[in-house]
Structures are given as structure tokens and as C-alpha cells.
PDB file of N, CA and C in Angstrom:
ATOM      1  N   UNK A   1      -2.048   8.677   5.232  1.00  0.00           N
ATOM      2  CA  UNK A   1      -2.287   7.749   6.289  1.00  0.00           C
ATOM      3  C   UNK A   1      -1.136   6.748   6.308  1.00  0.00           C
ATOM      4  N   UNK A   2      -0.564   6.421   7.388  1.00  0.00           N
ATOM      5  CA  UNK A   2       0.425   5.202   7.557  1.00  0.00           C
ATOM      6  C   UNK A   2       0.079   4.127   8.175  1.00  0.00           C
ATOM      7  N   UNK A   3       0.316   2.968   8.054  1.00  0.00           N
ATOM      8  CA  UNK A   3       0.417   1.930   9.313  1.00  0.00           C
ATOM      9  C   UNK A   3       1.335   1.220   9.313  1.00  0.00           C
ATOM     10  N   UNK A   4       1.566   0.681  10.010  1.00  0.00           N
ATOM     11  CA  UNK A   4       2.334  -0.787  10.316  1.00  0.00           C
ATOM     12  C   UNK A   4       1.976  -2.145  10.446  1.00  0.00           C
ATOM     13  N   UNK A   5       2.918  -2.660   9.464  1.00  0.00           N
ATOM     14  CA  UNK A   5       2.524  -3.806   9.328  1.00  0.00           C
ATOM     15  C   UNK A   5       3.634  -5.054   8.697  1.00  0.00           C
ATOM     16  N   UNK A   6       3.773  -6.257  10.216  1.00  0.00           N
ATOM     17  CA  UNK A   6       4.932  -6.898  10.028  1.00  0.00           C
ATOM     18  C   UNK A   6       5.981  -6.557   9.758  1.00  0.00           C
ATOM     19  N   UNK A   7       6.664  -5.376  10.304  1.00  0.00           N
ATOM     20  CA  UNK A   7       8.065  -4.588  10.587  1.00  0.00           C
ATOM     21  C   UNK A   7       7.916  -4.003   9.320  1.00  0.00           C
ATOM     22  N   UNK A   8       6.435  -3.360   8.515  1.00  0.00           N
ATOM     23  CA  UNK A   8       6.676  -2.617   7.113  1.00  0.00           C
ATOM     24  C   UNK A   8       5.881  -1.673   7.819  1.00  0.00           C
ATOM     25  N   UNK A   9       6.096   0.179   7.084  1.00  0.00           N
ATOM     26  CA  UNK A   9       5.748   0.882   7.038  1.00  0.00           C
ATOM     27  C   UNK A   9       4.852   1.315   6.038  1.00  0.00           C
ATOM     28  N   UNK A  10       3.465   1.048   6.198  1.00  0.00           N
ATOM     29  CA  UNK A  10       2.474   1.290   4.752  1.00  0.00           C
ATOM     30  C   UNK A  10       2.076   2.509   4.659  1.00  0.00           C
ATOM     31  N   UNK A  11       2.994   3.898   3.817  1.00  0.00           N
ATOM     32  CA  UNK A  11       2.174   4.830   4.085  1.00  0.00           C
ATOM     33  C   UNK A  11       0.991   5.180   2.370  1.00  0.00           C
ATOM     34  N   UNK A  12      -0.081   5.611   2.447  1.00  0.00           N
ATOM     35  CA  UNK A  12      -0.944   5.681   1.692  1.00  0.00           C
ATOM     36  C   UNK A  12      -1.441   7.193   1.122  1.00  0.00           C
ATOM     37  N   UNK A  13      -1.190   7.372   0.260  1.00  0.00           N
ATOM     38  CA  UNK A  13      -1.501   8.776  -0.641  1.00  0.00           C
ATOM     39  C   UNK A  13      -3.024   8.423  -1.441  1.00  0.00           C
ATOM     40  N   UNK A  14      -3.981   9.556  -1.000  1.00  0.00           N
ATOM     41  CA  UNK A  14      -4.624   9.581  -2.028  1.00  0.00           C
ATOM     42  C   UNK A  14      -5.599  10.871  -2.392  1.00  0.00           C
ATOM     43  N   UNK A  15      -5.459  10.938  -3.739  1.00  0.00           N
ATOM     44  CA  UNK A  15      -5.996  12.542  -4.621  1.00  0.00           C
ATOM     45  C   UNK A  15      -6.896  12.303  -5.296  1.00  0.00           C
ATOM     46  N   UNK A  16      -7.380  13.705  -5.984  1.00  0.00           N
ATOM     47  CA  UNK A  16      -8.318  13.101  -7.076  1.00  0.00           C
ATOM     48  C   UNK A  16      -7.122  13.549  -8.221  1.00  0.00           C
ATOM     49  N   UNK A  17      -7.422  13.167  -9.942  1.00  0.00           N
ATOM     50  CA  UNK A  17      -6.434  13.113 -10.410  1.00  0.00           C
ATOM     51  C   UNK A  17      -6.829  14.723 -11.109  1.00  0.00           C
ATOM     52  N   UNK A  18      -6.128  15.441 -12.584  1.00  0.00           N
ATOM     53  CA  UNK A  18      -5.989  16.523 -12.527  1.00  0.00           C
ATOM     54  C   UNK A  18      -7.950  16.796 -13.237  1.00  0.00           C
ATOM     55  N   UNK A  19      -8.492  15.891 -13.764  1.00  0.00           N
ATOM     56  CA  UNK A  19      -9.782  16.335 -14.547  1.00  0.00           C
ATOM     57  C   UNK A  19     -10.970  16.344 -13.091  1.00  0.00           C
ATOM     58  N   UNK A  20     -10.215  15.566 -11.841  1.00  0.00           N
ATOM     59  CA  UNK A  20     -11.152  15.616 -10.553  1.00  0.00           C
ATOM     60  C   UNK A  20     -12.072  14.510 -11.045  1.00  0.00           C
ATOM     61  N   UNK A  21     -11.853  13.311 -11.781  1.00  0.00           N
ATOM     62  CA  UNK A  21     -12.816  12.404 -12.615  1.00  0.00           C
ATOM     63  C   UNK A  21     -12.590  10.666 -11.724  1.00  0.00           C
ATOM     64  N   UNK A  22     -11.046  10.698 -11.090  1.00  0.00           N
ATOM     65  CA  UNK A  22     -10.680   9.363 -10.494  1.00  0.00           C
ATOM     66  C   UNK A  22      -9.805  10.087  -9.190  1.00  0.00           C
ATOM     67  N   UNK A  23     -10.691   8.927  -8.336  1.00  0.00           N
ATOM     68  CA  UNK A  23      -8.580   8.430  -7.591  1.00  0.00           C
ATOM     69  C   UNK A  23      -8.124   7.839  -7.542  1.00  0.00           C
ATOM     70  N   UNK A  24      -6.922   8.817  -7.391  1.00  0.00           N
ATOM     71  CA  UNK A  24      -5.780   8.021  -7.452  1.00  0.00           C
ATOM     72  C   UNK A  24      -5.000   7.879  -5.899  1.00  0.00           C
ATOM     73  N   UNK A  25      -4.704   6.456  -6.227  1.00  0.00           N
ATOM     74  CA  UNK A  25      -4.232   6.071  -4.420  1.00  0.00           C
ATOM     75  C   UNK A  25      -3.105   5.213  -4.793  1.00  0.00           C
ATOM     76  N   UNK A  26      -2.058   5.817  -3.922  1.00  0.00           N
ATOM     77  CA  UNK A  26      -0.604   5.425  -4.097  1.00  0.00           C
ATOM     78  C   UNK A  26       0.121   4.553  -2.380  1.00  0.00           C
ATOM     79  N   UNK A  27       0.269   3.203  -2.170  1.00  0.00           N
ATOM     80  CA  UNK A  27       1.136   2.849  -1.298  1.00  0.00           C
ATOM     81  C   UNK A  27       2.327   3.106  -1.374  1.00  0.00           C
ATOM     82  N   UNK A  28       3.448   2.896  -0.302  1.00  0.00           N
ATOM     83  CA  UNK A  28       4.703   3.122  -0.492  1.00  0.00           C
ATOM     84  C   UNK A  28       4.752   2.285   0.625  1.00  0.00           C
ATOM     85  N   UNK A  29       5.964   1.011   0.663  1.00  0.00           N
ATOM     86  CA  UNK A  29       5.834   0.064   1.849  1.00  0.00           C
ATOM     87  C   UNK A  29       7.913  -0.077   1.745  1.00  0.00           C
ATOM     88  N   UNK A  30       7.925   0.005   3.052  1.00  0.00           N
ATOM     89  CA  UNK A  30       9.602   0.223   3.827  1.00  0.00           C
ATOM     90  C   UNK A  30       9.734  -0.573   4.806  1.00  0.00           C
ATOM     91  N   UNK A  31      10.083  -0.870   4.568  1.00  0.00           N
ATOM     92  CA  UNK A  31      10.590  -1.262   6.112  1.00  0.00           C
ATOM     93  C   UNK A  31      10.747  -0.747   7.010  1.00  0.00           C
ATOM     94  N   UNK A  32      10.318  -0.949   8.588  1.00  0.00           N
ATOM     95  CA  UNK A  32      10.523  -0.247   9.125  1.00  0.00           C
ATOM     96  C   UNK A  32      11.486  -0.704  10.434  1.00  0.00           C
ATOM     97  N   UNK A  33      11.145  -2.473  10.957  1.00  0.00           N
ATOM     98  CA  UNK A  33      11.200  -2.613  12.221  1.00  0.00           C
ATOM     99  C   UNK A  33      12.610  -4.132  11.652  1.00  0.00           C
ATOM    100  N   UNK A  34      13.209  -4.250  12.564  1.00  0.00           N
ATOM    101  CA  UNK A  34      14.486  -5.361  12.789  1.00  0.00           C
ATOM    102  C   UNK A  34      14.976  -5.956  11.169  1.00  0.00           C
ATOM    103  N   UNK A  35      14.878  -6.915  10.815  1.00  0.00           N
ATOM    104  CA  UNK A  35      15.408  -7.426   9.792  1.00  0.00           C
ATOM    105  C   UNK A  35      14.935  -7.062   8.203  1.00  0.00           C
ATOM    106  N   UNK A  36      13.652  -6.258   8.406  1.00  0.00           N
ATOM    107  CA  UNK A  36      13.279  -5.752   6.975  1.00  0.00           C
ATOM    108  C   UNK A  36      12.980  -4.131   7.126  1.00  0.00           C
ATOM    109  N   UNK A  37      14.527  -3.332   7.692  1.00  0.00           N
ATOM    110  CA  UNK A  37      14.831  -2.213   7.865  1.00  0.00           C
ATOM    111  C   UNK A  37      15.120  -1.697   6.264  1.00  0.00           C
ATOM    112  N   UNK A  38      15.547  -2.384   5.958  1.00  0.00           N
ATOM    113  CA  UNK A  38      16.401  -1.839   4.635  1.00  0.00           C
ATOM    114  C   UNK A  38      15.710  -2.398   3.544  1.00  0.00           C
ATOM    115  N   UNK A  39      14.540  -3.013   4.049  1.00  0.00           N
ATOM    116  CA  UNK A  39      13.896  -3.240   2.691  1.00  0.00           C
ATOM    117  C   UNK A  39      12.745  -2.095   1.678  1.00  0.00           C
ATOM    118  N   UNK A  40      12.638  -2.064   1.250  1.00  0.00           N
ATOM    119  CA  UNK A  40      11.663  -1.543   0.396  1.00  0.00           C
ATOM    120  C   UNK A  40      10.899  -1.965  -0.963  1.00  0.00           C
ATOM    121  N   UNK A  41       9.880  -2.269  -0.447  1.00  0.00           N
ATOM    122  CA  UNK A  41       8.731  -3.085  -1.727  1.00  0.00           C
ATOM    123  C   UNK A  41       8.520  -2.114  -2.633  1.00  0.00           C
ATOM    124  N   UNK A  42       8.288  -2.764  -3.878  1.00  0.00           N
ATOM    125  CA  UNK A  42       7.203  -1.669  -4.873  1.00  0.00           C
ATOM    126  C   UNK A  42       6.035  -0.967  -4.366  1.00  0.00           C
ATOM    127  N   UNK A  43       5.539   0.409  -4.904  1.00  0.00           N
ATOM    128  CA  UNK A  43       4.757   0.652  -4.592  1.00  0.00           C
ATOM    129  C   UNK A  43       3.403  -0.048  -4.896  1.00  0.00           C
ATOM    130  N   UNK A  44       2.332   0.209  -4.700  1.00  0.00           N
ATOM    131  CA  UNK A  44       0.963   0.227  -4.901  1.00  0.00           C
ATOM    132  C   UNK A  44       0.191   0.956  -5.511  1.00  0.00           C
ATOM    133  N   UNK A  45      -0.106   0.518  -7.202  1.00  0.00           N
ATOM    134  CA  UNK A  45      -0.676   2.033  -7.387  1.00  0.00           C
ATOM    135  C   UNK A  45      -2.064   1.818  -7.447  1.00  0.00           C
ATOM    136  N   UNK A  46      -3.238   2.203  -7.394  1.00  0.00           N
ATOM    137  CA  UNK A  46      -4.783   1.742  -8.063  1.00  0.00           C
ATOM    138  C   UNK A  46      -5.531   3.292  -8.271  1.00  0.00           C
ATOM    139  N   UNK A  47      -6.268   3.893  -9.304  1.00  0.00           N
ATOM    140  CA  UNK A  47      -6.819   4.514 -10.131  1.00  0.00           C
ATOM    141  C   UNK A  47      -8.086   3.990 -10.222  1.00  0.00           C
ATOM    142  N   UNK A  48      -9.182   4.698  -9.529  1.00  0.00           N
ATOM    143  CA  UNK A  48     -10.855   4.269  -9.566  1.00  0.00           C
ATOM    144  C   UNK A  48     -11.655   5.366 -10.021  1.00  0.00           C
ATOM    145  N   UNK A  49     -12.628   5.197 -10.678  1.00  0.00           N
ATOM    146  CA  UNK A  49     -13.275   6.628 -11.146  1.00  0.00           C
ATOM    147  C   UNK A  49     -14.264   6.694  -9.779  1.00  0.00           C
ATOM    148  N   UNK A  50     -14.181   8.865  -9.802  1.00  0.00           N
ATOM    149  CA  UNK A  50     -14.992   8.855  -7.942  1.00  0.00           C
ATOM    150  C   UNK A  50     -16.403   8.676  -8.213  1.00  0.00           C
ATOM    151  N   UNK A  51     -17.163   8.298  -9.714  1.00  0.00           N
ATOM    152  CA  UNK A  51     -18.685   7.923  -9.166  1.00  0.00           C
ATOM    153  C   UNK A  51     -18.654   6.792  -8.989  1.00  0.00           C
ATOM    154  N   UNK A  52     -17.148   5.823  -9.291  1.00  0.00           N
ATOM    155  CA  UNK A  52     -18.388   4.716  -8.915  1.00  0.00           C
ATOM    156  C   UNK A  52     -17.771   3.869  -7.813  1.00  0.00           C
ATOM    157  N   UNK A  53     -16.958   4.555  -6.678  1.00  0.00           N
ATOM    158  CA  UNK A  53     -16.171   3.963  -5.444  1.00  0.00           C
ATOM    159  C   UNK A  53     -16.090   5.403  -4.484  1.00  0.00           C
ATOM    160  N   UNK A  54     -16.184   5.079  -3.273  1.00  0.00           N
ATOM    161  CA  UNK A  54     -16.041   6.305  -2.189  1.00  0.00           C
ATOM    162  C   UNK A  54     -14.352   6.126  -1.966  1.00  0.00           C
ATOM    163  N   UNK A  55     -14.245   7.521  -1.557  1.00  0.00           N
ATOM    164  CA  UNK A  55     -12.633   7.080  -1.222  1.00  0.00           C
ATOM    165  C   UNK A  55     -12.085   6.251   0.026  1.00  0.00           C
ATOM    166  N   UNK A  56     -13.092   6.166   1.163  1.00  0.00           N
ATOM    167  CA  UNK A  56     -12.492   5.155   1.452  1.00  0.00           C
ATOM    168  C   UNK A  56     -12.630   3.796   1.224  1.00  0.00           C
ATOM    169  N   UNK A  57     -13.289   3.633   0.198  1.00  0.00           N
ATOM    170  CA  UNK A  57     -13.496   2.102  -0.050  1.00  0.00           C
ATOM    171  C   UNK A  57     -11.374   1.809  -1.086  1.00  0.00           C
ATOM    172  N   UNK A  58     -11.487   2.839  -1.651  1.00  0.00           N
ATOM    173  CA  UNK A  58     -10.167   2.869  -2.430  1.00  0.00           C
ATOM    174  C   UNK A  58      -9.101   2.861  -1.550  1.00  0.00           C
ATOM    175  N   UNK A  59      -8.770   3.889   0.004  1.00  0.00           N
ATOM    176  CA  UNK A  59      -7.961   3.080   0.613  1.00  0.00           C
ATOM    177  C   UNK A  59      -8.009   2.080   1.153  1.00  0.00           C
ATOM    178  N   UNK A  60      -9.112   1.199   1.474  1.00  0.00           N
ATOM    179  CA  UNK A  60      -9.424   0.090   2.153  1.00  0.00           C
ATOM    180  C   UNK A  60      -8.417  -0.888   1.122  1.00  0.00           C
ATOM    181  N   UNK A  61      -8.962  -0.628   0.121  1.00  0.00           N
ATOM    182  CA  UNK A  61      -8.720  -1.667  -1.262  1.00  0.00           C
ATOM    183  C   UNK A  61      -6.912  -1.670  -1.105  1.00  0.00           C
ATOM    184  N   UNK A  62      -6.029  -0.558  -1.561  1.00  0.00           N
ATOM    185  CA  UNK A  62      -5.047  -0.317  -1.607  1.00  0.00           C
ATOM    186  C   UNK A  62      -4.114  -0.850  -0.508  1.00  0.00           C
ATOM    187  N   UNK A  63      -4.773  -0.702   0.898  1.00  0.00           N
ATOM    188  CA  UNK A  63      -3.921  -1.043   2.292  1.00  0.00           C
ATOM    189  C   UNK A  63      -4.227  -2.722   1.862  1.00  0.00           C
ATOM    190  N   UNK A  64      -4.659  -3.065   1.642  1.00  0.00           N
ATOM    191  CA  UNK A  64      -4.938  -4.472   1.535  1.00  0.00           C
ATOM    192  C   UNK A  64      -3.929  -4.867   0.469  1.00  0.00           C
ATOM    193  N   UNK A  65      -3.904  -4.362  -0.517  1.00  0.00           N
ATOM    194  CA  UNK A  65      -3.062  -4.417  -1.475  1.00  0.00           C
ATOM    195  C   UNK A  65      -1.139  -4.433  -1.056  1.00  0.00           C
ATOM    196  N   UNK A  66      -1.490  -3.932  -0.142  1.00  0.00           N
ATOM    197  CA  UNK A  66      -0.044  -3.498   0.156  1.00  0.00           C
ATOM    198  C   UNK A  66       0.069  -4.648   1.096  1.00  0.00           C
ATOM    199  N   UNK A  67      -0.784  -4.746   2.201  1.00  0.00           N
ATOM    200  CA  UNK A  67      -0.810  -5.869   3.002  1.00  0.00           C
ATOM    201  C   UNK A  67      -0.213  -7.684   2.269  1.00  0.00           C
ATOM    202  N   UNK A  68      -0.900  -7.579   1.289  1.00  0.00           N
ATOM    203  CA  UNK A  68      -0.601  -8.402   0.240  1.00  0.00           C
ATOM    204  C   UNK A  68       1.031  -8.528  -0.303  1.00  0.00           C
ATOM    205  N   UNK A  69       1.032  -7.541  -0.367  1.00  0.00           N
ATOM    206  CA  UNK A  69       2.743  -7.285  -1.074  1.00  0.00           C
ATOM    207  C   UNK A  69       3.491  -7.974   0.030  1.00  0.00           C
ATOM    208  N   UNK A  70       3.389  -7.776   1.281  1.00  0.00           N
ATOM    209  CA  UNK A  70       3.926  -7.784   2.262  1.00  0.00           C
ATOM    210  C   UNK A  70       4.050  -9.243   3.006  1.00  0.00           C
ATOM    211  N   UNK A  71       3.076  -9.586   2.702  1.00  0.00           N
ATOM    212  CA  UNK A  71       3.053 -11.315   2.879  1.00  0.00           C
ATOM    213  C   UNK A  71       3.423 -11.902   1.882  1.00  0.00           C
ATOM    214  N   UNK A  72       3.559 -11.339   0.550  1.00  0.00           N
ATOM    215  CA  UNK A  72       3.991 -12.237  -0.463  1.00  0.00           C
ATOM    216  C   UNK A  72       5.576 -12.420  -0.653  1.00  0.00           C
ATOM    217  N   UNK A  73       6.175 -10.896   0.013  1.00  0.00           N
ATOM    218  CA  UNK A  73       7.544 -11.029   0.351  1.00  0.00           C
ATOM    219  C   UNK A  73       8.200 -12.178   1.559  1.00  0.00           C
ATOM    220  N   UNK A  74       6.952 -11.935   2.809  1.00  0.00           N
ATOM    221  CA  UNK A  74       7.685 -12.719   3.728  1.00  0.00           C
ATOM    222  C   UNK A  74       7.534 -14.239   3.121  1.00  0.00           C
ATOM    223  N   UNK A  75       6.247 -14.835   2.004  1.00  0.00           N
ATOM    224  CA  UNK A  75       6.564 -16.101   1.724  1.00  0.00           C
ATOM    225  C   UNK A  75       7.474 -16.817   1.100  1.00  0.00           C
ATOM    226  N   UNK A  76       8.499 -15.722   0.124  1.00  0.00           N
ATOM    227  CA  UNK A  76       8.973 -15.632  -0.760  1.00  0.00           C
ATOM    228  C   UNK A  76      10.702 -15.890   0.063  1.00  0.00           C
ATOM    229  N   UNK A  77      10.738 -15.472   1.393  1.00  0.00           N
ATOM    230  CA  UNK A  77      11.831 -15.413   2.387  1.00  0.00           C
ATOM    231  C   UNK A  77      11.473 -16.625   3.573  1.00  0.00           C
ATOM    232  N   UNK A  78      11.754 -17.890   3.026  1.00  0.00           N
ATOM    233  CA  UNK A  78      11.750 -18.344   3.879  1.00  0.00           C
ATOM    234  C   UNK A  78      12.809 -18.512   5.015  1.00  0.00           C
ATOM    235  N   UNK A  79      13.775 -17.676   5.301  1.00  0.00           N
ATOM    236  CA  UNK A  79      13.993 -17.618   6.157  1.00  0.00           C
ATOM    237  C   UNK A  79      13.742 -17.224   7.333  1.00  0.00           C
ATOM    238  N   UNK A  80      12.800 -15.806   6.998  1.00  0.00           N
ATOM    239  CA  UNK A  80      12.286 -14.730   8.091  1.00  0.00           C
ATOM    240  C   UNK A  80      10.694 -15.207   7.896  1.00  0.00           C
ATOM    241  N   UNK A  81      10.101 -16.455   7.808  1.00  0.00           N
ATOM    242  CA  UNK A  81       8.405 -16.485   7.972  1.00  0.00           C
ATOM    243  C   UNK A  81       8.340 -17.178   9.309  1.00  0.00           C
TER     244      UNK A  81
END
């Protein structure tokens, strides 16, 4: 799944891991749009076991997470807030 968000590209991976016991959900956030083209944040990683979270509660969690990253960069730049 991808979205956009504040000229970032959030795209979102998520599996179960190899015992089929957790998931695992991976962000990846880029830049996408005018002045934070060339940027690229850390990823996002979070690991939940599947009895006791649905998976989409884990991407909910994760996009938020990333959302987070993403505002914490633009506060961090005060030039571009």
C-alpha cells in the first residue's frame, strides 16, 4: 500500500514472518513532491504477534508511524514548515 503524504511517499509492506506467528510491517518514506525529492527518511519497522492485533490495525499503527517521521522531519527543518 502507498500514500502520500506532505511531498513524502509512504509505501507500506506487510507479511507474516517465517513461523506465520507475527507481523511484520515495514514503511519506507521518500520523497516524492518539490523540495523533499531527494529526501529519504528511515524506515519504519513494527513486529506484532497475529493473535493479538488484526493486520490492519498494524498498518494503521505503522502509517501513523511514518506519518510521525514525517512531521518530525519537517519540525526539525525550519525552513520548509
Amino acid at each position: 500500500m502507498a500514500i502520500e503524504y506532505r511531498g513524502f511517499q509512504i509505501n507500506v509492506d506487510t507479511k507474516a514472518d517465517a513461523t506465520d506467528t507475527q507481523w511484520l510491517c515495514r514503511a519506507d518514506i521518500h520523497g516524492a513532491e518539490g523540495e523533499v525529492r531527494e529526501v529519504a527518511l528511515p524506515c519504519v519497522e513494527l513486529a506484532f504477534p497475529k493473535l493479538k492485533i488484526d493486520v490492519l490495525m498494524v498498518v494503521s499503527m505503522v502509517e501513523h508511524k511514518a506519518r510521525q517521521s514525517v512531521d518530525e522531519w519537517y519540525a526539525a527543518q525550519p525552513a520548509m514548515a
